[in-house]
N, C-alpha and C. Protein backbone atom coordinates (compact mmCIF):
# COMPACT_ATOMS: atom_id res chain seq x y z
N UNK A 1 140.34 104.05 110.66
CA UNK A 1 138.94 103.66 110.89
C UNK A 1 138.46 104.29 112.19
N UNK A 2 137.30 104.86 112.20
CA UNK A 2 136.86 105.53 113.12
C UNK A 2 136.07 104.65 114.27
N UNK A 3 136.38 104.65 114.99
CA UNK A 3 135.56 103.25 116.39
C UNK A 3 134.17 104.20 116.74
N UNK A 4 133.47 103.12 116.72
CA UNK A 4 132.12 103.62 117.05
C UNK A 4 132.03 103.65 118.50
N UNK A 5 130.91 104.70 119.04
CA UNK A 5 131.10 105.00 120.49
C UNK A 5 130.84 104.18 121.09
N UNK A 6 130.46 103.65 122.82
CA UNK A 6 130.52 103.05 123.13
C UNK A 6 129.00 103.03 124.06
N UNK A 7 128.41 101.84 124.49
CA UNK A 7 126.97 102.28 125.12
C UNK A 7 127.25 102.60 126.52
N UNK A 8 128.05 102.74 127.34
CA UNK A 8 128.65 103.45 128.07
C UNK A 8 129.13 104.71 127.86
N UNK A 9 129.38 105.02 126.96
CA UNK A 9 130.24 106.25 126.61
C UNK A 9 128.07 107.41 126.41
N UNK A 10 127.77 106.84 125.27
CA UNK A 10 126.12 107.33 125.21
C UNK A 10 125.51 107.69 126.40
N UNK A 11 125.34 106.30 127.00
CA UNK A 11 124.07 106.63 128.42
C UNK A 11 125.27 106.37 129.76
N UNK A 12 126.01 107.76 130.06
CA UNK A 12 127.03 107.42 131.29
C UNK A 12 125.99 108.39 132.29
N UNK A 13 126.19 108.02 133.71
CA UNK A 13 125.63 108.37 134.45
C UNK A 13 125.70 110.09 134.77
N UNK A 14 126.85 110.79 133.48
CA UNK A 14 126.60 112.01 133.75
C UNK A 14 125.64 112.61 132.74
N UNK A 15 125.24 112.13 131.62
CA UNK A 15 124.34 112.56 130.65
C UNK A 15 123.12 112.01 130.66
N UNK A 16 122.45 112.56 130.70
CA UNK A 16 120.88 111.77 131.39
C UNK A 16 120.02 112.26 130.24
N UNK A 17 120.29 113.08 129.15
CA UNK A 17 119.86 113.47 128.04
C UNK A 17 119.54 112.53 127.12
N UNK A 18 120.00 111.54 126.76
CA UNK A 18 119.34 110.26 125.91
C UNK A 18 119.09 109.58 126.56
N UNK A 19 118.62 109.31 127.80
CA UNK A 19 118.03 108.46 128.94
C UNK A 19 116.56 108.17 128.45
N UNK A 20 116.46 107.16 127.86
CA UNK A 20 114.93 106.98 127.88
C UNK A 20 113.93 107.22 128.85
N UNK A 21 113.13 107.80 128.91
CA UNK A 21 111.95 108.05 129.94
C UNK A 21 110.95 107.46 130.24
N UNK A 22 109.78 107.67 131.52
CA UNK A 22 108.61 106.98 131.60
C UNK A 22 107.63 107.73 130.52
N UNK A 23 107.65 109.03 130.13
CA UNK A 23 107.04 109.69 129.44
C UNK A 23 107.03 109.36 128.16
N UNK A 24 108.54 109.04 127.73
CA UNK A 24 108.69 108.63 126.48
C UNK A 24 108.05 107.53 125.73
N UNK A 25 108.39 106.52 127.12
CA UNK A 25 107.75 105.10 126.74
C UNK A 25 105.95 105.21 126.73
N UNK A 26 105.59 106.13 127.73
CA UNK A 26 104.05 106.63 127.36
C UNK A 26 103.63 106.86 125.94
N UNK A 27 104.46 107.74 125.62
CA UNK A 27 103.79 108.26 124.08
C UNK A 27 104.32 107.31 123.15
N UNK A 28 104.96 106.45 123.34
CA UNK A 28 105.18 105.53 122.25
C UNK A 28 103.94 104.45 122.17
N UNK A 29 103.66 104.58 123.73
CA UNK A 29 102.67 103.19 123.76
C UNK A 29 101.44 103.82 123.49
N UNK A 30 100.92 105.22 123.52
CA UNK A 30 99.66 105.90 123.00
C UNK A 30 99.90 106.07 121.28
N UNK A 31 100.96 106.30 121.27
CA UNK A 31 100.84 106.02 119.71
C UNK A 31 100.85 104.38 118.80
N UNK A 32 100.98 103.57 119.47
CA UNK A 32 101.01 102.21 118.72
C UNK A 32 99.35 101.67 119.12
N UNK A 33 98.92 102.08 120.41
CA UNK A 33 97.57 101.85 120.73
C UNK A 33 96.63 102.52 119.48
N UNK A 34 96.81 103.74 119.41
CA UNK A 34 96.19 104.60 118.28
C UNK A 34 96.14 103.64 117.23
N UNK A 35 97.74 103.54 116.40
CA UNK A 35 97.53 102.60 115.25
C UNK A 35 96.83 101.33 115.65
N UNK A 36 96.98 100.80 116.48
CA UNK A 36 96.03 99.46 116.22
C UNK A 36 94.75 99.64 116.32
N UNK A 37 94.16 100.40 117.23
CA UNK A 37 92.34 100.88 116.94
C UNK A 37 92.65 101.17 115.25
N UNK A 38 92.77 102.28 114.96
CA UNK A 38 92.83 102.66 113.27
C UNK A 38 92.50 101.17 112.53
N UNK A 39 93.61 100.42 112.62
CA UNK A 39 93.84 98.81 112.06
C UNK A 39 92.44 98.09 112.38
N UNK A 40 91.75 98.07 113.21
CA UNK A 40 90.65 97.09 113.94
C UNK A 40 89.20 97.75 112.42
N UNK A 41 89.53 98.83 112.46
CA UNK A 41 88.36 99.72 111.63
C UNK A 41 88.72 99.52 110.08
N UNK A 42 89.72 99.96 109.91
CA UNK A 42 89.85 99.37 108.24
C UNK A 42 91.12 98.61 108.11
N UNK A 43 91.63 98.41 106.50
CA UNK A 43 92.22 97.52 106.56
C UNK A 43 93.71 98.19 105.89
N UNK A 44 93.10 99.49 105.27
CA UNK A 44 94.28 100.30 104.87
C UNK A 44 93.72 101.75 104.65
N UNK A 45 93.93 102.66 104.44
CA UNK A 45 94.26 104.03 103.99
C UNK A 45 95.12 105.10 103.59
N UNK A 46 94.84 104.75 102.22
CA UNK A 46 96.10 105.20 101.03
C UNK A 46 96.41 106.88 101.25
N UNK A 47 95.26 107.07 100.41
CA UNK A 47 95.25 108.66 100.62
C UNK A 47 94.22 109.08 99.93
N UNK A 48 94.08 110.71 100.12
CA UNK A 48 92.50 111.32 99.63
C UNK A 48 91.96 110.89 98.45
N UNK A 49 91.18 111.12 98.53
CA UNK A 49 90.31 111.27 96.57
C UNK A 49 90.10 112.87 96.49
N UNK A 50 90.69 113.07 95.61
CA UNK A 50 90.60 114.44 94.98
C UNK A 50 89.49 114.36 93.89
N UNK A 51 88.88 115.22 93.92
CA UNK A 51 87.43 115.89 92.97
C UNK A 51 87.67 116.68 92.10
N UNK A 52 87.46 116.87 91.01
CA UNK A 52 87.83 118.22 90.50
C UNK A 52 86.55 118.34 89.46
N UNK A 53 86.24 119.55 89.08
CA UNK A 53 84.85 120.26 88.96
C UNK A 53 84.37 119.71 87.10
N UNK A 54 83.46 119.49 87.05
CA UNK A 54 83.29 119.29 85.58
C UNK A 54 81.39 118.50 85.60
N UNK A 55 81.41 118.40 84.36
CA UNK A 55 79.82 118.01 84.42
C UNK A 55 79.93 116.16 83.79
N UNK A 56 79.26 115.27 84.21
CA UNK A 56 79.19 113.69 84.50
C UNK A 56 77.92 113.34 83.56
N UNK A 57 77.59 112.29 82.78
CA UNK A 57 76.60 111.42 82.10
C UNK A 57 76.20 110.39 82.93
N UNK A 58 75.65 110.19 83.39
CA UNK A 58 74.85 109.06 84.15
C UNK A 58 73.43 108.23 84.15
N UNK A 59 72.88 107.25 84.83
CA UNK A 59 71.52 106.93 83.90
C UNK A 59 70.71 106.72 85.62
N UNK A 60 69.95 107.80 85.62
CA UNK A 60 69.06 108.04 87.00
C UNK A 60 67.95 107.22 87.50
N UNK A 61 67.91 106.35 88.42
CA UNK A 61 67.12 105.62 88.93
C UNK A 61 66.04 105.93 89.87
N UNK A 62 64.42 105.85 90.06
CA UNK A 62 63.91 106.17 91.09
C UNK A 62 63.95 105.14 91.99
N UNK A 63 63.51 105.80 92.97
CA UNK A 63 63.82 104.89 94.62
C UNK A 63 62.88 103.85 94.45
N UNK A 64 62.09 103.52 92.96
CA UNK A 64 61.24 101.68 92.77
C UNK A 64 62.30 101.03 92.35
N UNK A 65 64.04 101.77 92.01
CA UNK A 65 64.69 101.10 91.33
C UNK A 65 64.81 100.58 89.72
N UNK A 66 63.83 101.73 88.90
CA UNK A 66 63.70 101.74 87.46
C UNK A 66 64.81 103.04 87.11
N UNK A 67 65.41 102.55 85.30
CA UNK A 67 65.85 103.67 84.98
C UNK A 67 64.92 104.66 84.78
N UNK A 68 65.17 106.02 84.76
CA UNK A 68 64.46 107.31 84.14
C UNK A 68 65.29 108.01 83.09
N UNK A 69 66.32 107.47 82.69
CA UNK A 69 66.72 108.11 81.86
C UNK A 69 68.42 108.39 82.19
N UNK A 70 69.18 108.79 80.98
CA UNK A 70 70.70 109.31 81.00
C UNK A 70 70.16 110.78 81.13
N UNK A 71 70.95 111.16 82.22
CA UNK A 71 71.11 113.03 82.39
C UNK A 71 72.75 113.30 82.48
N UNK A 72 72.93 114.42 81.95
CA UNK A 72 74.32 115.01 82.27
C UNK A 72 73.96 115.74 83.54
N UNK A 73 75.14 116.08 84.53
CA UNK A 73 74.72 116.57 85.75
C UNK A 73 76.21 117.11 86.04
N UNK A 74 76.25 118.34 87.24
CA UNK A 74 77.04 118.72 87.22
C UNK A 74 78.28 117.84 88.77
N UNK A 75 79.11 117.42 88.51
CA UNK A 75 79.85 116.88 89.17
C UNK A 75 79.74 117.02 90.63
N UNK A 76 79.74 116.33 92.02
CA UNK A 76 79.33 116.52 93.35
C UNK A 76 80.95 116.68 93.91
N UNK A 77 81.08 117.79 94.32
CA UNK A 77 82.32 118.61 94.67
C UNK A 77 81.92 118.81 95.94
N UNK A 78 82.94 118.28 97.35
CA UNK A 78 82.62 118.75 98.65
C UNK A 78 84.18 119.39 99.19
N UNK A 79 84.26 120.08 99.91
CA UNK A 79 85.76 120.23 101.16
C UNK A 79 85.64 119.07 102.30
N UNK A 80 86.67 118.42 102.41
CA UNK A 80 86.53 117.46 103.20
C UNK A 80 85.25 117.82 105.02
N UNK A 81 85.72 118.68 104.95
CA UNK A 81 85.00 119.63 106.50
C UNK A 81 83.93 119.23 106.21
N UNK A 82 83.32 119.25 104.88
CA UNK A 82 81.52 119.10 104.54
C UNK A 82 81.72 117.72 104.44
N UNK A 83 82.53 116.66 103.93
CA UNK A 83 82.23 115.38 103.87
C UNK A 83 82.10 114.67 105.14
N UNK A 84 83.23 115.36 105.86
CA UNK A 84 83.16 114.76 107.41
C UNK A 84 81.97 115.20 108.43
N UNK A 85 80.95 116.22 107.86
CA UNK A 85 79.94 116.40 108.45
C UNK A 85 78.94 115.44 107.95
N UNK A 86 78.84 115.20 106.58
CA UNK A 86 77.37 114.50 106.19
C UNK A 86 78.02 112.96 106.36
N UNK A 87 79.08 112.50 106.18
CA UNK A 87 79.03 111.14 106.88
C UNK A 87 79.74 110.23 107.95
N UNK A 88 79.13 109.14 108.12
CA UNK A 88 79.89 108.44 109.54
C UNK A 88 81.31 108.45 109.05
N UNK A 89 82.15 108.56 110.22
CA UNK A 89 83.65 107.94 110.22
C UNK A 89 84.08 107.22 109.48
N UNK A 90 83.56 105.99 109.34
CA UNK A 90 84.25 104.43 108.78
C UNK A 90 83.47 104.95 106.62
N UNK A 91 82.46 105.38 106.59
CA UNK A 91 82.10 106.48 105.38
C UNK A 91 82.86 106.82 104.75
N UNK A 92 83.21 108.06 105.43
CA UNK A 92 84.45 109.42 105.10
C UNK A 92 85.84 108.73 104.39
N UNK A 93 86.45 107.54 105.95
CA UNK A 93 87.60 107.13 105.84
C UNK A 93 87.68 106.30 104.28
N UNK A 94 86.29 105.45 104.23
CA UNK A 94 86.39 104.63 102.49
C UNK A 94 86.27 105.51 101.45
N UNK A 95 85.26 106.09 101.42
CA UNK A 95 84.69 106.79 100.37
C UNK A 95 86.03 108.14 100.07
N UNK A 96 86.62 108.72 100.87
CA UNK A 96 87.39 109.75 100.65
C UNK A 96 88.72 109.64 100.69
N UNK A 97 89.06 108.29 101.58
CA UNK A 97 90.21 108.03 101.76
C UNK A 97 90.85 106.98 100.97
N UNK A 98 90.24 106.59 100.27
CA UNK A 98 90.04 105.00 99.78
C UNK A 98 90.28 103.78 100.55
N UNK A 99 89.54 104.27 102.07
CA UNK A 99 90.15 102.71 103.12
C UNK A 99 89.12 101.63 102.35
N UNK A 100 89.63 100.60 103.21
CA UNK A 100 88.84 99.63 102.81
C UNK A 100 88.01 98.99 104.58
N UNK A 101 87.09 98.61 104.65
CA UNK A 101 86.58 98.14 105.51
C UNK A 101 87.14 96.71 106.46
N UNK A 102 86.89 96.10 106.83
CA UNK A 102 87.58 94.72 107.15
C UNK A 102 86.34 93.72 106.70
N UNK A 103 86.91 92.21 106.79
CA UNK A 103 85.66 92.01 106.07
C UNK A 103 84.60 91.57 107.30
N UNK A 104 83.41 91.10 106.76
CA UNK A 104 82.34 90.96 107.51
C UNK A 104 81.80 91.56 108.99
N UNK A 105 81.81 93.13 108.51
CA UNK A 105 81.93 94.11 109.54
C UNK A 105 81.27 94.86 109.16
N UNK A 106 80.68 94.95 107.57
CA UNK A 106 79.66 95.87 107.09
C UNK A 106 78.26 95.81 107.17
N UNK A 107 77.25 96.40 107.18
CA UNK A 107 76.00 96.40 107.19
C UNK A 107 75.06 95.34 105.83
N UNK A 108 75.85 95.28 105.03
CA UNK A 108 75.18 94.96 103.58
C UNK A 108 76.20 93.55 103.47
N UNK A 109 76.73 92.98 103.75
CA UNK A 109 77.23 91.73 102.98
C UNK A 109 76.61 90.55 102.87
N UNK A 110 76.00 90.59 104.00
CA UNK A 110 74.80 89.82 104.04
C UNK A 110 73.48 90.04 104.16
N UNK A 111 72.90 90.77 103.29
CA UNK A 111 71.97 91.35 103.09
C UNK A 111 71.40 90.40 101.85
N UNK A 112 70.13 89.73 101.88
CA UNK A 112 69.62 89.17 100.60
C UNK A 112 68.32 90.16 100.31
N UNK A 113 67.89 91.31 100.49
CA UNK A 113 66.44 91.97 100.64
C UNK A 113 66.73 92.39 99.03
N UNK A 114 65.38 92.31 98.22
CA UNK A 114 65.57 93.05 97.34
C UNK A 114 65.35 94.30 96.97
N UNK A 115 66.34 94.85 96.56
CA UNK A 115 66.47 96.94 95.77
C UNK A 115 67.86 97.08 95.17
N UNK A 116 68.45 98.13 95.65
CA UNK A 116 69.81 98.59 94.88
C UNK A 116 70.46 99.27 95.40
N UNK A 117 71.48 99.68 95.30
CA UNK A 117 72.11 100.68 96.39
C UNK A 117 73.02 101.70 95.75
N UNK A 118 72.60 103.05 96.80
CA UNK A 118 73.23 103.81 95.91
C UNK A 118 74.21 104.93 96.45
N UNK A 119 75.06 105.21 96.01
CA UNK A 119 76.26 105.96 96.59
C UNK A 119 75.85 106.58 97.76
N UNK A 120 77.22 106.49 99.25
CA UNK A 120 76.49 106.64 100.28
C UNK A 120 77.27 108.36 99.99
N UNK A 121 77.83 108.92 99.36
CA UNK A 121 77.88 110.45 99.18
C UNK A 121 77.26 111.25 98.47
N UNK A 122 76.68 110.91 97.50
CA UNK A 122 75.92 111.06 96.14
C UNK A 122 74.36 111.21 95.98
N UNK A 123 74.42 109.73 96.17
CA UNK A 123 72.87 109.10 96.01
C UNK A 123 72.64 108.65 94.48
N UNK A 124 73.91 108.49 94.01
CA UNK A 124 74.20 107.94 92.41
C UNK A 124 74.26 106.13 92.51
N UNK A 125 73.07 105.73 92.02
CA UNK A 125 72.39 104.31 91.45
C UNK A 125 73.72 103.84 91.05
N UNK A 126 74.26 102.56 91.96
CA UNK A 126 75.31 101.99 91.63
C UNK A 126 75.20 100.25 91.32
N UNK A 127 74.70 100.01 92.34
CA UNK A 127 74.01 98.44 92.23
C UNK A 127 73.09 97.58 92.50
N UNK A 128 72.71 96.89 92.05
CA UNK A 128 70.99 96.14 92.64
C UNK A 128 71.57 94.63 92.58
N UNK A 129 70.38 94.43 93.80
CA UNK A 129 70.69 92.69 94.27
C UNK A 129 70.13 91.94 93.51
N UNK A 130 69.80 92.30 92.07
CA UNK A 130 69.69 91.14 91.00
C UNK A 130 70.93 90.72 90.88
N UNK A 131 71.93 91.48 90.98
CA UNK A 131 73.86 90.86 90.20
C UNK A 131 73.99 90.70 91.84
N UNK A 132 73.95 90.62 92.94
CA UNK A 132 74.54 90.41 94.01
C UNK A 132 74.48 89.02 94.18
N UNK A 133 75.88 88.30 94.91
CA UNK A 133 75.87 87.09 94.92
C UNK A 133 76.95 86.92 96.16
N UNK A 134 77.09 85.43 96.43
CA UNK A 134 77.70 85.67 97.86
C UNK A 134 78.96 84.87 97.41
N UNK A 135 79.54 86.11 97.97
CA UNK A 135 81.48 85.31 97.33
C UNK A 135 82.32 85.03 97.91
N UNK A 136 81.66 84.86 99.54
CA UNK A 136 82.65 84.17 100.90
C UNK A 136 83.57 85.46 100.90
N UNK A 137 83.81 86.63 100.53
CA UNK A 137 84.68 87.13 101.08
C UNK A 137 84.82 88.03 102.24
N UNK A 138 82.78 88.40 102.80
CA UNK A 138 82.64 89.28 103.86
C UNK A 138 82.59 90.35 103.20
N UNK A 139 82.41 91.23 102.36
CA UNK A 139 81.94 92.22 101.61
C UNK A 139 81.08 91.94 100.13
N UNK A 140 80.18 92.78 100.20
CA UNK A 140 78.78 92.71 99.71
C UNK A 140 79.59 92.67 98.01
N UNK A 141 79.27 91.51 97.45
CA UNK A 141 79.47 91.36 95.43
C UNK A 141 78.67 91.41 94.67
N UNK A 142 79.09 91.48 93.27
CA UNK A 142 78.18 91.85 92.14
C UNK A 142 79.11 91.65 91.43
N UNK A 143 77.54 90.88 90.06
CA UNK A 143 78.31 90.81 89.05
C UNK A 143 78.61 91.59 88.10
N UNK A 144 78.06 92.61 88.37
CA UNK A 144 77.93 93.93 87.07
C UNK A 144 77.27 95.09 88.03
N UNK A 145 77.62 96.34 87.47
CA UNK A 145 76.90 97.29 88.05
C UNK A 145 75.38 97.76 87.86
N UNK A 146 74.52 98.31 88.29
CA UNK A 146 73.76 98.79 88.50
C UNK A 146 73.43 99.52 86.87
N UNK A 147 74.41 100.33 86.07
CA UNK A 147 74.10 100.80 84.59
C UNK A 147 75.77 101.23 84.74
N UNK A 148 76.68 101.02 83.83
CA UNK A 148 78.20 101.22 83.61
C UNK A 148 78.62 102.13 83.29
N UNK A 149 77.70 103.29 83.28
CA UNK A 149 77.68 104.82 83.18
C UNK A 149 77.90 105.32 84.26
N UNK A 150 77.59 104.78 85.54
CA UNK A 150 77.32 105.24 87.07
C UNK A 150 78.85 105.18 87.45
N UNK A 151 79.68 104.29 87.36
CA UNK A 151 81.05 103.88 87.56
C UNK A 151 82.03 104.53 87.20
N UNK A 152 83.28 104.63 87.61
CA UNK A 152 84.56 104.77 87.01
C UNK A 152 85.41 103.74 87.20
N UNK A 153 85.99 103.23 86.38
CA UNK A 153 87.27 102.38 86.49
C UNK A 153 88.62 102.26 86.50
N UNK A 154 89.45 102.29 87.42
CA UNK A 154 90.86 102.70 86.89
C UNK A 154 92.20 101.78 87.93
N UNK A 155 93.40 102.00 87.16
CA UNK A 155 94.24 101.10 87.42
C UNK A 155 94.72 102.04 89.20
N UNK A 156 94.78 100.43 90.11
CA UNK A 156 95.13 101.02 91.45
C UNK A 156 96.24 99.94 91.53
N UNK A 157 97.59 100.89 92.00
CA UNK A 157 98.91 100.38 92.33
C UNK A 157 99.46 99.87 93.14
N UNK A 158 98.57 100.41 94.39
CA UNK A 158 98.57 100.58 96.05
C UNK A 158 98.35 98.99 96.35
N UNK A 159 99.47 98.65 97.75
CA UNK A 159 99.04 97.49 98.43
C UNK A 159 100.22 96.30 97.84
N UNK A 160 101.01 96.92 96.86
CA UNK A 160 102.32 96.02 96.32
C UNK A 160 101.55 95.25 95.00
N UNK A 161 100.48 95.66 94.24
CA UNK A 161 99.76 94.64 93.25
C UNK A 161 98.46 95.84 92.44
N UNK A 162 98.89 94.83 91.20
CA UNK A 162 98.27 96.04 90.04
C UNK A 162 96.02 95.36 90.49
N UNK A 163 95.65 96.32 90.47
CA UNK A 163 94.37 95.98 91.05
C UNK A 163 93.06 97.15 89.63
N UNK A 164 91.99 97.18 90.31
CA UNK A 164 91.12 97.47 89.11
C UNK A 164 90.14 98.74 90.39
N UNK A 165 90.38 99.58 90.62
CA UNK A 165 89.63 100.45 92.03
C UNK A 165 88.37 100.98 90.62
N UNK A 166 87.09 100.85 92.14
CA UNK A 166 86.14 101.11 91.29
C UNK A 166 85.58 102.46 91.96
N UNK A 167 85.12 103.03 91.45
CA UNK A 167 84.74 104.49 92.21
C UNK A 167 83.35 105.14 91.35
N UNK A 168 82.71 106.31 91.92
CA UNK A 168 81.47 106.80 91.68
C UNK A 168 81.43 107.72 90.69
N UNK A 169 81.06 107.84 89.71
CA UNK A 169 81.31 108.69 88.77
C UNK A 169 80.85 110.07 88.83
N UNK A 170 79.76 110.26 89.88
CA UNK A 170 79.43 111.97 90.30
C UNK A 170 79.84 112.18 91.32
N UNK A 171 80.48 111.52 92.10
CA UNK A 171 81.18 112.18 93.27
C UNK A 171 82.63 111.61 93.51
N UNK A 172 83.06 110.71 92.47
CA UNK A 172 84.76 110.27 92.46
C UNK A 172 84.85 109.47 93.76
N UNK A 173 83.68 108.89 94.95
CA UNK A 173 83.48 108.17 96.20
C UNK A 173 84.05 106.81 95.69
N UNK A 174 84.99 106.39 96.42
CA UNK A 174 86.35 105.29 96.34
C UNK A 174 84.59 104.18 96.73
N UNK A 175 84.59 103.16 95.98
CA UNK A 175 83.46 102.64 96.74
C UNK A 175 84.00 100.71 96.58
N UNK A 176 85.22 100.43 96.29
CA UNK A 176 85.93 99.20 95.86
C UNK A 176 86.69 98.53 95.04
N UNK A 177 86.84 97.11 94.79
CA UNK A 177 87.48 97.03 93.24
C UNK A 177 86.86 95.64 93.02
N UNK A 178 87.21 95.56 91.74
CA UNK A 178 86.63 94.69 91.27
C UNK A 178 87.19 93.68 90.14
N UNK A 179 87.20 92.34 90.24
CA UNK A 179 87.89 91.17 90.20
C UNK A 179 87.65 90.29 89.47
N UNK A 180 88.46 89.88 88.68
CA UNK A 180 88.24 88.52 87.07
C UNK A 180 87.48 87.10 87.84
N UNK A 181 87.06 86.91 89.12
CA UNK A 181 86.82 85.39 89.81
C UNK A 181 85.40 85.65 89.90
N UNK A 182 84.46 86.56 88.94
CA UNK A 182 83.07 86.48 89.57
C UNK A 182 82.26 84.97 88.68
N UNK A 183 80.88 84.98 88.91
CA UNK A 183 80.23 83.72 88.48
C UNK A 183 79.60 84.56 86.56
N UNK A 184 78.91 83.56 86.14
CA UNK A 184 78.57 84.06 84.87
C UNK A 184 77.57 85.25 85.04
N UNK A 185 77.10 85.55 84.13
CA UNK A 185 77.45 86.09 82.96
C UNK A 185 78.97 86.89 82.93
N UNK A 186 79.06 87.71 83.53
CA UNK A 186 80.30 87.99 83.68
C UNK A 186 81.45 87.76 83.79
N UNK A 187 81.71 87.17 84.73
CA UNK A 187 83.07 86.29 85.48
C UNK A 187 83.63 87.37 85.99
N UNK A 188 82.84 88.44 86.64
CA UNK A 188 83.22 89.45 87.42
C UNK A 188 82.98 89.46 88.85
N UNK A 189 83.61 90.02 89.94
CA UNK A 189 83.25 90.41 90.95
C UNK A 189 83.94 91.54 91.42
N UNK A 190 82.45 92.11 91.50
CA UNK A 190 82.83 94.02 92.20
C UNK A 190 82.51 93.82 93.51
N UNK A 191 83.74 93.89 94.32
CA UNK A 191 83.84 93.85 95.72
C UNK A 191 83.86 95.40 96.22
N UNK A 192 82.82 95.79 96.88
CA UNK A 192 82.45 96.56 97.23
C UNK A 192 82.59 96.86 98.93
N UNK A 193 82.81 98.39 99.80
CA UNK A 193 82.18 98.42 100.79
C UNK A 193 81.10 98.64 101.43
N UNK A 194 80.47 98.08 102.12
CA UNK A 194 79.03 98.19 102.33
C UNK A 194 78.89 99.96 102.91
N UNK A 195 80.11 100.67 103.75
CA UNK A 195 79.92 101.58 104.36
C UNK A 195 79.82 102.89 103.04
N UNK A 196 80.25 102.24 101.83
CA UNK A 196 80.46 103.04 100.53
C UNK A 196 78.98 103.43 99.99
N UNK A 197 77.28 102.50 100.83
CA UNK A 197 76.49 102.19 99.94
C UNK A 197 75.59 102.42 100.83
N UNK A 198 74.46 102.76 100.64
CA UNK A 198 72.91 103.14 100.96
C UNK A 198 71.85 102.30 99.99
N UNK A 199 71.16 101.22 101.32
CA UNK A 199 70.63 100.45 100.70
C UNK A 199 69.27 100.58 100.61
N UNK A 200 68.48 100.38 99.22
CA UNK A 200 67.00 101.34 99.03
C UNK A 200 66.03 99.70 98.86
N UNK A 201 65.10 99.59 100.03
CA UNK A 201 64.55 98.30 99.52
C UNK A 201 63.53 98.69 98.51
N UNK A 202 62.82 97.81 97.74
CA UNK A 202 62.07 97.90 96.57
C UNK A 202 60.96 96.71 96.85
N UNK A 203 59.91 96.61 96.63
CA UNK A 203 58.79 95.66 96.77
C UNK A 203 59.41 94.51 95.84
């Protein structure tokens, strides 16, 4: 059996080479500072949303918040460099990263004004505060979307639990998920981030 070394034998006063440092302990403590700002801003960040090129069906709303009609359109494709120019930080990080916000930190959760809101990368009609309702959780709900053409739905793994991620159907923008505990008609709730959404008031 081989004896393991000894912590004397490691840090002896002639090897000063695994000597922990003041420098060392610096960058450890600039890097745990880092992660906890990161942490204060969202609540996770998985990884990118990838885009890939093709043409989308959707049902187009004007800014009174009426349909105008289903158009096919050609898919909203950016390089991150261009996403991180047209939007804020806490934006970019949801919409591209799929973070999630923290709760009651967004602009819209408590918002009762009436209109609809619509993709904050896009400008694709996602939801109106007829289905919005308040679900104590600190991010803005609904019971249904805006028209179910606008949406994508798909199974998210992330976080240790099978979940329902809801995302933008012309620009693939991570914008929440959405949950079997809503009120009627549905018994849905699409928990959304407010930083995901651009809110259009309407008379």
């Amino acid at each position: 059996m081989t004896n393991r070394p000894s912590n004397t034998t490691m840090f002896s006063n002639t090897d000063t080479t695994q000597r922990p440092t003041r420098r060392m302990f610096l960058i450890a403590g600039a890097s745990v500072a880092g992660l906890v700002a990161l942490r204060s801003t969202l609540a996770f960040v998985p990884h990118a949303v990838t885009t890939t090129p093709g043409t989308v069906t959707v049902i187009e709303f004007s800014d009174a918040g009426k349909p105008t009609g289903k158009v096919a359109i050609p898919k909203v494709v950016r390089p991150d460099a261009e996403w991180k120019q047209k939007l804020a930080p806490i934006s970019f990080d949801v919409t591209r990263r799929e973070g999630t916000e923290r709760p009651y930190t967004g602009s819209t959760w408590d918002n009762h004004a009436k209109g609809f809101y619509r993709c904050i990368c896009c400008d694709n009609a996602i939801f109106s505060s007829d289905t919005k309702f308040e679900s104590g959780t600190g991010w803005p709900s609904f019971w249904q979307p805006i028209a179910k053409e606008n949406i994508v739905e798909k199974t998210d793994m992330t976080m240790g639990m099978e979940r329902t991620a809801v995302s933008c159907r012309e620009c693939d923008a991570h914008l929440g998920h959405v949950f079997d505990d809503g009120p009627r008609p549905t018994g849905l709730r699409y928990c959304m981030n407010s930083a995901a959404m651009r809110f259009v008031k309407t008379a």
